[in-house]
PDB file of N, CA and C in Angstrom:
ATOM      1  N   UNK A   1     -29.515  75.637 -35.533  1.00  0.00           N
ATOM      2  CA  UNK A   1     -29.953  75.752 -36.910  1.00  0.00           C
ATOM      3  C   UNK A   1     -31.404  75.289 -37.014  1.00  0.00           C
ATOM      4  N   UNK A   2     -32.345  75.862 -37.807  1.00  0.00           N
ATOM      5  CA  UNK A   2     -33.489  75.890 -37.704  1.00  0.00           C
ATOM      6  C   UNK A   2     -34.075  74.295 -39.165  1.00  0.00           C
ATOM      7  N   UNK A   3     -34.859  73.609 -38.478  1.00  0.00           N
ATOM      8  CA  UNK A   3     -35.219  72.514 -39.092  1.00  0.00           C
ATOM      9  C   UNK A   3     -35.912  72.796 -40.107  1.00  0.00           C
ATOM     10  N   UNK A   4     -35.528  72.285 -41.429  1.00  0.00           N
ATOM     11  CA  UNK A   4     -36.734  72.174 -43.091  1.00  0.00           C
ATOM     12  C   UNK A   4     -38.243  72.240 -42.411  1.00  0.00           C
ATOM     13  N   UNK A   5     -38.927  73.141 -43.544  1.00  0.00           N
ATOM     14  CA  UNK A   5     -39.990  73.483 -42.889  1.00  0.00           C
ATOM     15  C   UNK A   5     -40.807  72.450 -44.402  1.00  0.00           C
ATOM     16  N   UNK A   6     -41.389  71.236 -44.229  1.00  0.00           N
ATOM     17  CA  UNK A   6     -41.923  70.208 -45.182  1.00  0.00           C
ATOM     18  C   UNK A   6     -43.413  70.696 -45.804  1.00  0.00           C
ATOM     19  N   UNK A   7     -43.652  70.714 -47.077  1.00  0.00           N
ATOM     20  CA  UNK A   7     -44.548  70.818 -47.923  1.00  0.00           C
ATOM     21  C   UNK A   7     -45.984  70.812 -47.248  1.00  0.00           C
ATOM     22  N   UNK A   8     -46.835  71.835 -47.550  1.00  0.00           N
ATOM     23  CA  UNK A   8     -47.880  71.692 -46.893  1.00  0.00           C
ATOM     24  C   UNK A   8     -48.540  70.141 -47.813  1.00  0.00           C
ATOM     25  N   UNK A   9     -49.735  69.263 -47.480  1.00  0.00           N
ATOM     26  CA  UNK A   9     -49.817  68.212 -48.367  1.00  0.00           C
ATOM     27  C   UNK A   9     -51.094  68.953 -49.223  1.00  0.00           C
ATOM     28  N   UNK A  10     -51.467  68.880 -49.572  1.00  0.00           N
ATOM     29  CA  UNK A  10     -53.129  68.731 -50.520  1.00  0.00           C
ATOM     30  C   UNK A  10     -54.271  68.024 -49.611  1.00  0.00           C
ATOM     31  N   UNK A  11     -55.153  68.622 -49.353  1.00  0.00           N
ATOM     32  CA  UNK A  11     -56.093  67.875 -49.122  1.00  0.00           C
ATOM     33  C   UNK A  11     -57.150  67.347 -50.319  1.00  0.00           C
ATOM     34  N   UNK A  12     -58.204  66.174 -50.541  1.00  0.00           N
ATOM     35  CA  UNK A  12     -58.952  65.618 -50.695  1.00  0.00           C
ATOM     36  C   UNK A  12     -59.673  65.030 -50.660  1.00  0.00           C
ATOM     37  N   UNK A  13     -60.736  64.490 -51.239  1.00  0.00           N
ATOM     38  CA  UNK A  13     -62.093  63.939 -50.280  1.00  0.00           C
ATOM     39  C   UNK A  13     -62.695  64.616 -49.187  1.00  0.00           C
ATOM     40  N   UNK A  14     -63.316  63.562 -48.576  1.00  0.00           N
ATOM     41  CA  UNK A  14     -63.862  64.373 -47.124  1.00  0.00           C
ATOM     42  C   UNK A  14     -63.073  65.652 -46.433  1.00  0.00           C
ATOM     43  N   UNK A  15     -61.434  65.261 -46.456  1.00  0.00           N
ATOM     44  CA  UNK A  15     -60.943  66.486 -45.896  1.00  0.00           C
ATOM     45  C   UNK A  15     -61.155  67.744 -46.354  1.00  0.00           C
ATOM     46  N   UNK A  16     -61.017  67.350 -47.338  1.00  0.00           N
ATOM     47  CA  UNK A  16     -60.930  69.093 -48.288  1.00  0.00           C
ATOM     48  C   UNK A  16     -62.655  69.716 -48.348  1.00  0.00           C
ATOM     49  N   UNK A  17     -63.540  68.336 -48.308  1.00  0.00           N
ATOM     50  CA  UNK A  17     -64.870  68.918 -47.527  1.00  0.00           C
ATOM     51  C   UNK A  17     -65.017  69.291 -46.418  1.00  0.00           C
ATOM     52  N   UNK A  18     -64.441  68.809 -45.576  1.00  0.00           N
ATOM     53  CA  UNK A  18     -65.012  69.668 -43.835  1.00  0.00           C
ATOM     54  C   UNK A  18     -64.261  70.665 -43.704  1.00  0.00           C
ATOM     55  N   UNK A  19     -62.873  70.891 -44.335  1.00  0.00           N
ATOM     56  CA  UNK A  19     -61.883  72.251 -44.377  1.00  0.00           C
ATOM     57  C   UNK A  19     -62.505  72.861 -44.969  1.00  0.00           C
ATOM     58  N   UNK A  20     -63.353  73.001 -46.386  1.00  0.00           N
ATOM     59  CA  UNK A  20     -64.787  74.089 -47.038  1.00  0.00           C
ATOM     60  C   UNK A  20     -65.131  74.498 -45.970  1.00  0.00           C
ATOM     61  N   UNK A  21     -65.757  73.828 -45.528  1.00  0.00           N
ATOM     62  CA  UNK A  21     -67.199  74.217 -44.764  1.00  0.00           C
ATOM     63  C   UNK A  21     -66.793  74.333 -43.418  1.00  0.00           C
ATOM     64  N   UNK A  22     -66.032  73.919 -42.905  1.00  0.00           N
ATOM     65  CA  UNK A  22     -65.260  75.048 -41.815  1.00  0.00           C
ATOM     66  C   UNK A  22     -64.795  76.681 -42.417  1.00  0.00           C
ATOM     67  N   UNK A  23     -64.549  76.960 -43.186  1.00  0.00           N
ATOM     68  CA  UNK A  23     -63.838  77.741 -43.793  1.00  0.00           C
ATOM     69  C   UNK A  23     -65.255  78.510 -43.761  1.00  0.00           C
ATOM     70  N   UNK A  24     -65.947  77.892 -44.314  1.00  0.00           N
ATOM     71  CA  UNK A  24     -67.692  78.586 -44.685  1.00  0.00           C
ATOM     72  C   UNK A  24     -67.980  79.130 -43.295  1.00  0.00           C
ATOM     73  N   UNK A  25     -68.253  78.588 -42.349  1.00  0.00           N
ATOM     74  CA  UNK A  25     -69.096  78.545 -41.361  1.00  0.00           C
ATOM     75  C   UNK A  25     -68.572  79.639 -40.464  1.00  0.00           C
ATOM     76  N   UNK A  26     -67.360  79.641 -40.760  1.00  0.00           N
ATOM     77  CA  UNK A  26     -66.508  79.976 -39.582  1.00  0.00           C
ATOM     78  C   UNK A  26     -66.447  82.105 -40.212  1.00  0.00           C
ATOM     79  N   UNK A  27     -66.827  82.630 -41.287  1.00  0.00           N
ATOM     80  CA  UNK A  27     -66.782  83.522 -41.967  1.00  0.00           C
ATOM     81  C   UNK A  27     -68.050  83.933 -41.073  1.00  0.00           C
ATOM     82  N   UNK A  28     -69.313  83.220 -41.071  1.00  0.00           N
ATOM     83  CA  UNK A  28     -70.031  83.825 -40.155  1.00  0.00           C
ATOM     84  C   UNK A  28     -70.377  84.575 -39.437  1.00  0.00           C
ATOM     85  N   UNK A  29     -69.362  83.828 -38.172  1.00  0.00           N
ATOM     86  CA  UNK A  29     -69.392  84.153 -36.804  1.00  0.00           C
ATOM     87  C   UNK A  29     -68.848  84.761 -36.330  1.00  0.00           C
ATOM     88  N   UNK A  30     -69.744  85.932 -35.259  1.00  0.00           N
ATOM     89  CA  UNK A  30     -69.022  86.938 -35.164  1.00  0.00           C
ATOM     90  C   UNK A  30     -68.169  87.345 -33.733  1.00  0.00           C
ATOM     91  N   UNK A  31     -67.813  87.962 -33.307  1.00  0.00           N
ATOM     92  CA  UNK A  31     -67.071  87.981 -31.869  1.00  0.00           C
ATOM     93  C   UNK A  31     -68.437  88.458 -31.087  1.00  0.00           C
ATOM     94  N   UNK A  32     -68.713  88.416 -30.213  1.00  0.00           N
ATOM     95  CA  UNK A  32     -69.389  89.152 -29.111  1.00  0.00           C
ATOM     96  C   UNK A  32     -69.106  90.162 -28.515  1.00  0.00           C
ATOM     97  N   UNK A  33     -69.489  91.296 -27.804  1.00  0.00           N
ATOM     98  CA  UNK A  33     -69.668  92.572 -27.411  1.00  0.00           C
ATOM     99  C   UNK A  33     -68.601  92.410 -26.476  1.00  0.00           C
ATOM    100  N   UNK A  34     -68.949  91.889 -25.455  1.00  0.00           N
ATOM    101  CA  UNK A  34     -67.318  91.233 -25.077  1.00  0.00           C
ATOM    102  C   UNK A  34     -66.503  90.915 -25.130  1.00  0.00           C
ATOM    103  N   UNK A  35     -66.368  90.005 -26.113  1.00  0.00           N
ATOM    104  CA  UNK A  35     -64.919  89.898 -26.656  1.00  0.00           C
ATOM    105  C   UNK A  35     -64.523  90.788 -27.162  1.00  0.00           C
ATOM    106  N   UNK A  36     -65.308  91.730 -28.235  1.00  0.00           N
ATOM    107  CA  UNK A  36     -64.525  92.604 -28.419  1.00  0.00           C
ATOM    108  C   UNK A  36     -63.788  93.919 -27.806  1.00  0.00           C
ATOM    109  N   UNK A  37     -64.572  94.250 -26.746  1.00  0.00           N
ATOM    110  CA  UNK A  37     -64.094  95.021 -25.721  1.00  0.00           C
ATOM    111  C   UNK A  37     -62.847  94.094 -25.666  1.00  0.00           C
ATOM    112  N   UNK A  38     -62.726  92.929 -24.872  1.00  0.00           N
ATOM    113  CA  UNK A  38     -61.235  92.172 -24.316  1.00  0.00           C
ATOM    114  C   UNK A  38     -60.405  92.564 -25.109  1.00  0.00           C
ATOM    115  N   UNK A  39     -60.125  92.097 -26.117  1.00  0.00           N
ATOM    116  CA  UNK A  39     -59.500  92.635 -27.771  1.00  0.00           C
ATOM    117  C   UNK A  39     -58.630  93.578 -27.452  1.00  0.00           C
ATOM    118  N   UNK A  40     -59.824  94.554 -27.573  1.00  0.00           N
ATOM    119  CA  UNK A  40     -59.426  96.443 -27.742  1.00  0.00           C
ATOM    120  C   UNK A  40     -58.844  96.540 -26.347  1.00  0.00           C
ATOM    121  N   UNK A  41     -59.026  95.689 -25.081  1.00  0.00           N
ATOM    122  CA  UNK A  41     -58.516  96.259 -23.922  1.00  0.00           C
ATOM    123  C   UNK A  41     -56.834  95.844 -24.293  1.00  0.00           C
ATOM    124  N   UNK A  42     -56.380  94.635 -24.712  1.00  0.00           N
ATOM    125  CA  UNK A  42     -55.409  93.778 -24.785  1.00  0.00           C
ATOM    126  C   UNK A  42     -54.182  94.715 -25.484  1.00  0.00           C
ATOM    127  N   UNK A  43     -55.071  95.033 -26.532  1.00  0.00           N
ATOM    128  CA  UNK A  43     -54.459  96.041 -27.680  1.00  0.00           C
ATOM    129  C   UNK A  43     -53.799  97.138 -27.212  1.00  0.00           C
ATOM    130  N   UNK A  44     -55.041  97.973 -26.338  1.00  0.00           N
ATOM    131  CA  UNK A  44     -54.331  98.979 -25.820  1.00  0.00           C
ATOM    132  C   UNK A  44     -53.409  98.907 -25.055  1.00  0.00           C
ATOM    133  N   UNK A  45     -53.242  97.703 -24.003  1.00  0.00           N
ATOM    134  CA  UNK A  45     -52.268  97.593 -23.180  1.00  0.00           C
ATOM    135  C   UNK A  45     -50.934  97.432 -24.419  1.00  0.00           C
ATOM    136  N   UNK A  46     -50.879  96.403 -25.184  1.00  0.00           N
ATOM    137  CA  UNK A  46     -49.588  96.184 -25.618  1.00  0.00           C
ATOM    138  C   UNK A  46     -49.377  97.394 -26.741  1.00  0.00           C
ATOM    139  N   UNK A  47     -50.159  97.433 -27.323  1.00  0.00           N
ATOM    140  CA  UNK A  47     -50.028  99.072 -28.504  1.00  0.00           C
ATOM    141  C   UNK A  47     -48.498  99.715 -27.737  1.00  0.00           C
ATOM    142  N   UNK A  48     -48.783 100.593 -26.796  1.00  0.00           N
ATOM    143  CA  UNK A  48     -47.220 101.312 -26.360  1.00  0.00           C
ATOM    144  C   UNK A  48     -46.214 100.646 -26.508  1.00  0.00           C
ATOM    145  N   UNK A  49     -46.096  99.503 -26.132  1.00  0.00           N
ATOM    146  CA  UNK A  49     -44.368  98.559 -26.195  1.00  0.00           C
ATOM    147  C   UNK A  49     -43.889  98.209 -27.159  1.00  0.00           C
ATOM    148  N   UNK A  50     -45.390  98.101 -28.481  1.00  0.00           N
ATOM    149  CA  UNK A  50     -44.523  97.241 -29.231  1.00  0.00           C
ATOM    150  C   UNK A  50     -43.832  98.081 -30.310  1.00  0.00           C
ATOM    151  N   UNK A  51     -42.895  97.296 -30.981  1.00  0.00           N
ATOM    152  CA  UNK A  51     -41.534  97.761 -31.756  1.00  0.00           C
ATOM    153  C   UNK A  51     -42.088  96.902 -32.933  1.00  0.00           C
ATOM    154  N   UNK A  52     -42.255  97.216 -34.217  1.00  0.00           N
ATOM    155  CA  UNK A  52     -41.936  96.908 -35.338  1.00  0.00           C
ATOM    156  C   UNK A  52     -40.759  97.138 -36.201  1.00  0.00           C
ATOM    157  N   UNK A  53     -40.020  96.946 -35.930  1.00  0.00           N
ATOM    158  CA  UNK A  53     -38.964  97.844 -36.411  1.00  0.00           C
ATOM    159  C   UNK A  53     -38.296  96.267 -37.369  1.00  0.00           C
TER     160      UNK A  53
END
């Protein structure tokens, strides 16, 4: 049987500032030419198998 999944909490203060501005910063940045090739290679491999069903 699967365990209570508990309340996310609220952040405030400082937290809920560096979670902003992570949040900010991170909108930015972008993947690299490489990575995104890796990505699209990854994709294509699993694309055929997978089942959504």
């Amino acid at each position: 049987m699967a365990k209570p999944i508990k309340e996310t909490p609220v952040l405030r203060g400082n937290d809920a500032k560096k979670f902003i501005e992570s949040i900010k910063s991170s909108g930015k940045k972008r993947a690299s030419e490489r990575e995104r090739k890796r990505i699209k290679k990854n994709f294509d491999l699993l694309d055929p198998i997978a089942n959504f069903n």
